[in-house]
C-alpha atoms as a PDB file:
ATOM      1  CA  UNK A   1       2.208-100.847  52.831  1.00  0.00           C
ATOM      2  CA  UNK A   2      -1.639-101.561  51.547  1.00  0.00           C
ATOM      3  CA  UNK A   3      -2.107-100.396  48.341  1.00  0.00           C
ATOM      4  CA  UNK A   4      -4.910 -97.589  48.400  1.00  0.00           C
ATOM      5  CA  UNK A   5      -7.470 -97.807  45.632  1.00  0.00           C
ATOM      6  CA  UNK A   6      -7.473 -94.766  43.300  1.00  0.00           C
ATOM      7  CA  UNK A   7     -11.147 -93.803  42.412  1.00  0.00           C
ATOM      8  CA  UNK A   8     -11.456 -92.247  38.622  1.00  0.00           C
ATOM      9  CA  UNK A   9     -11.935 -92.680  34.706  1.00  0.00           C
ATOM     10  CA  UNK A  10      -9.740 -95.919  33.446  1.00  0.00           C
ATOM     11  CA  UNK A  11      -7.453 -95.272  36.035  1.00  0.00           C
ATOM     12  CA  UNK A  12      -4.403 -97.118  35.455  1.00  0.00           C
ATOM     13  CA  UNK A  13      -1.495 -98.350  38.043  1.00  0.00           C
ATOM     14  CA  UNK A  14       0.141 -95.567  38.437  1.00  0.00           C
ATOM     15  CA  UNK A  15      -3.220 -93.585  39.409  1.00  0.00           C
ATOM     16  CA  UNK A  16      -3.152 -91.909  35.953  1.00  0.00           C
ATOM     17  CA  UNK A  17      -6.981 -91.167  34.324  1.00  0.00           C
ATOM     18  CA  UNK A  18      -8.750 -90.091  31.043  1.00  0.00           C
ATOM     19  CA  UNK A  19      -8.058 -86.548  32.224  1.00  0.00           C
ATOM     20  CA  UNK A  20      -4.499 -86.544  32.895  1.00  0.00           C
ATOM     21  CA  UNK A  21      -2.126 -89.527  31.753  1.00  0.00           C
ATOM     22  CA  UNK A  22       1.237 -88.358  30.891  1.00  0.00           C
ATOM     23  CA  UNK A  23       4.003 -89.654  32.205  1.00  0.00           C
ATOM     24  CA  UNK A  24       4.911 -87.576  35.198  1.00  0.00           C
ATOM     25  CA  UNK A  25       0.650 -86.775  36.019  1.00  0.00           C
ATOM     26  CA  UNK A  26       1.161 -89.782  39.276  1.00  0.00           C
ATOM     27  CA  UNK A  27      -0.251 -88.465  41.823  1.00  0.00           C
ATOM     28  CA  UNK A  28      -3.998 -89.162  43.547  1.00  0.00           C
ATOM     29  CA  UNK A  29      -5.410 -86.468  45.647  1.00  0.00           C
ATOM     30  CA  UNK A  30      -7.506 -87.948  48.713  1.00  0.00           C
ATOM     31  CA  UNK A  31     -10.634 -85.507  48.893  1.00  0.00           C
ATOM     32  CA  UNK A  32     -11.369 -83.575  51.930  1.00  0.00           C
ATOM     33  CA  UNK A  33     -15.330 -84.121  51.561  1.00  0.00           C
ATOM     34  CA  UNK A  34     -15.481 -87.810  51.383  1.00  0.00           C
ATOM     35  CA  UNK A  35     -11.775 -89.152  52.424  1.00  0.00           C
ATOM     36  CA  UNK A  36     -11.192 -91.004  49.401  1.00  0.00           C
ATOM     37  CA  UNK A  37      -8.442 -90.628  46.803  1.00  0.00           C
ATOM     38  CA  UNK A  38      -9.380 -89.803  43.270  1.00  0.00           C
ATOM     39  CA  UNK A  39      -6.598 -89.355  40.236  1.00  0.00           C
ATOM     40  CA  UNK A  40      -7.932 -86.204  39.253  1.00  0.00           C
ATOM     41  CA  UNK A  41     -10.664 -83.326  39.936  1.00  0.00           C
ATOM     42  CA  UNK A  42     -12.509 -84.062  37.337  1.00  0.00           C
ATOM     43  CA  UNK A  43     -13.109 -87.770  38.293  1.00  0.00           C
ATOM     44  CA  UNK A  44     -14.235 -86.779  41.674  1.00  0.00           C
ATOM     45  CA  UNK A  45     -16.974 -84.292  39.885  1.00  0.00           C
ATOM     46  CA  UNK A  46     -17.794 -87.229  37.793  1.00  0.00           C
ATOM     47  CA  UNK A  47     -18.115 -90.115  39.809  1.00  0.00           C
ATOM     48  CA  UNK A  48     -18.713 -88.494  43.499  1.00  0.00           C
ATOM     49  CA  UNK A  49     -22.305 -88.240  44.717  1.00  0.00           C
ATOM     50  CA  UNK A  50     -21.560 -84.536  46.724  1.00  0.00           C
ATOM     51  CA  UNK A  51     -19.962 -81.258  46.184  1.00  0.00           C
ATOM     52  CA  UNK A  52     -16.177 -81.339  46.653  1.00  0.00           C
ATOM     53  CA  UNK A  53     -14.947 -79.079  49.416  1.00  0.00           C
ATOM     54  CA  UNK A  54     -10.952 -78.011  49.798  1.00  0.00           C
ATOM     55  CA  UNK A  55      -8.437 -79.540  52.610  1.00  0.00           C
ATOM     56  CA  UNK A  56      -8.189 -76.660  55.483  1.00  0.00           C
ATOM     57  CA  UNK A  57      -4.496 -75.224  55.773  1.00  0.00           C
ATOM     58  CA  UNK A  58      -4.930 -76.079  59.021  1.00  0.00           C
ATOM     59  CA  UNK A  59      -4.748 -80.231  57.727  1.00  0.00           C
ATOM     60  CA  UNK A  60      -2.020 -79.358  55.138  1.00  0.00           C
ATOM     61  CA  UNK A  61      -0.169 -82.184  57.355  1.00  0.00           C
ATOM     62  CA  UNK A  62      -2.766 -84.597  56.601  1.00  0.00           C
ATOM     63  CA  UNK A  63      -1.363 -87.668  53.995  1.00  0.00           C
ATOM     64  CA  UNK A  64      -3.478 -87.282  51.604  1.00  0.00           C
ATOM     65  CA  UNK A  65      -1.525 -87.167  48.009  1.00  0.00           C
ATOM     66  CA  UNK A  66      -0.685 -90.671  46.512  1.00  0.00           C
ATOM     67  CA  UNK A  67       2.355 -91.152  44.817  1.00  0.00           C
ATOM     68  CA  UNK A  68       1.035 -93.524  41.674  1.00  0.00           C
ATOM     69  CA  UNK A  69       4.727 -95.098  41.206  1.00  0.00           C
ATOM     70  CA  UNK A  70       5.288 -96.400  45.265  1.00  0.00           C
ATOM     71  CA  UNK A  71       1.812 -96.018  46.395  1.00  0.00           C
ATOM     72  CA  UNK A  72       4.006 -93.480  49.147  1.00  0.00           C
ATOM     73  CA  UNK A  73       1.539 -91.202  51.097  1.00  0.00           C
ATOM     74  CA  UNK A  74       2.901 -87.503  51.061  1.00  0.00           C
ATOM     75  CA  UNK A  75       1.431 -84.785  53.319  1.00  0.00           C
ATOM     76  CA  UNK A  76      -0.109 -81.890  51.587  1.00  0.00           C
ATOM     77  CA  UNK A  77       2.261 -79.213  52.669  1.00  0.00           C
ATOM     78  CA  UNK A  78       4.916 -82.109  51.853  1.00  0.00           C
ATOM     79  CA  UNK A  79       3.806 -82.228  48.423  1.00  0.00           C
ATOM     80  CA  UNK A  80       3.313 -78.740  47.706  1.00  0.00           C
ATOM     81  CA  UNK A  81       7.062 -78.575  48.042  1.00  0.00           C
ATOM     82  CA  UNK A  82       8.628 -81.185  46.148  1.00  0.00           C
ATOM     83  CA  UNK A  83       9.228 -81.711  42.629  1.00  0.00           C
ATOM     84  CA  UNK A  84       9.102 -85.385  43.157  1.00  0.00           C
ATOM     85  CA  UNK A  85       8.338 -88.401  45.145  1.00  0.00           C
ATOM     86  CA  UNK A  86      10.695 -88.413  48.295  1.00  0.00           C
ATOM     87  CA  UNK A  87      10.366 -92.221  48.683  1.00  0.00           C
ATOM     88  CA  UNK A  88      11.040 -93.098  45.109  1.00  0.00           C
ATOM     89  CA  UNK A  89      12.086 -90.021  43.619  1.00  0.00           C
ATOM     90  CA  UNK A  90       9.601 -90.249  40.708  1.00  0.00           C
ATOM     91  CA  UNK A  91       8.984 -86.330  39.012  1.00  0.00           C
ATOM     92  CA  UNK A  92       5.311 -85.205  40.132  1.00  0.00           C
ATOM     93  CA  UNK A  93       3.624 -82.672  37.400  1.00  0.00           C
ATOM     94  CA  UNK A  94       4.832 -79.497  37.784  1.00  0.00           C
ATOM     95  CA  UNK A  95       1.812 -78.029  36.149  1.00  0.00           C
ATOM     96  CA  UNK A  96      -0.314 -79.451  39.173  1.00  0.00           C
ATOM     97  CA  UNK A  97       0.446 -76.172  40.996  1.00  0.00           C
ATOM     98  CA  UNK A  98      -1.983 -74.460  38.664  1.00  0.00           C
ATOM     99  CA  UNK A  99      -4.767 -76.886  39.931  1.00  0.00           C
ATOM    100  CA  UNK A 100      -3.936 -76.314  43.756  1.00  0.00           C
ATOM    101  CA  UNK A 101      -6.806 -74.351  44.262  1.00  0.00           C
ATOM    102  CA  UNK A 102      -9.273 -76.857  43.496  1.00  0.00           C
ATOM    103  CA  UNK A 103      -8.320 -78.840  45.954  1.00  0.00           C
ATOM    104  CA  UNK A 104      -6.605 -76.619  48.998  1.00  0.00           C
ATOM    105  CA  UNK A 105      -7.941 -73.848  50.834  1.00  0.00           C
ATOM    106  CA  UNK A 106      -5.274 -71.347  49.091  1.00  0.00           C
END
């Protein structure tokens, strides 16, 4: 599997940033607008040269969400239903669903 690179502030191996950084915030989110994974939101407003727009539902089986322990690509609808990683069981943050409509055409 080839290692994708994670885009964001101090982002560390497990795709955690200055933004979010506790233990269970590993996941990257690979942006609709320019295909490229960034650790959080915020990094992508910070670092990104364009306006961020939202993954269709209609791609919700796109892999786009990096799991920051295995590097495992999840699909989006895949992700918005787990808890965890299903390759290496690792807990996701379950807080993310609060930030789901930054980043997915709710």
């Amino acid at each position: 599997m080839t290692k994708q690179k994670v885009q964001g502030n101090q982002v560390d191996p497990y795709t955690r940033c200055t933004h979010y950084h506790s233990t269970v915030d590993i996941i990257a989110i690979k942006f609709y607008c320019c295909n490229e994974y960034y650790a959080c939101y915020y990094c992508h407003q910070e670092l990104a040269n364009h306006t961020t727009s939202k993954w269709p539902k209609n791609q919700w089986n796109e892999r786009a969400i990096l799991c920051g322990n295995c590097h495992h690509e999840l699909t989006i609808h895949d992700y918005m239903n787990a808890s965890a990683c299903p390759q290496c069981e690792s807990s996701f943050n379950e807080k993310c669903i609060h930030h789901f409509h930054l980043y997915f055409d709710t």
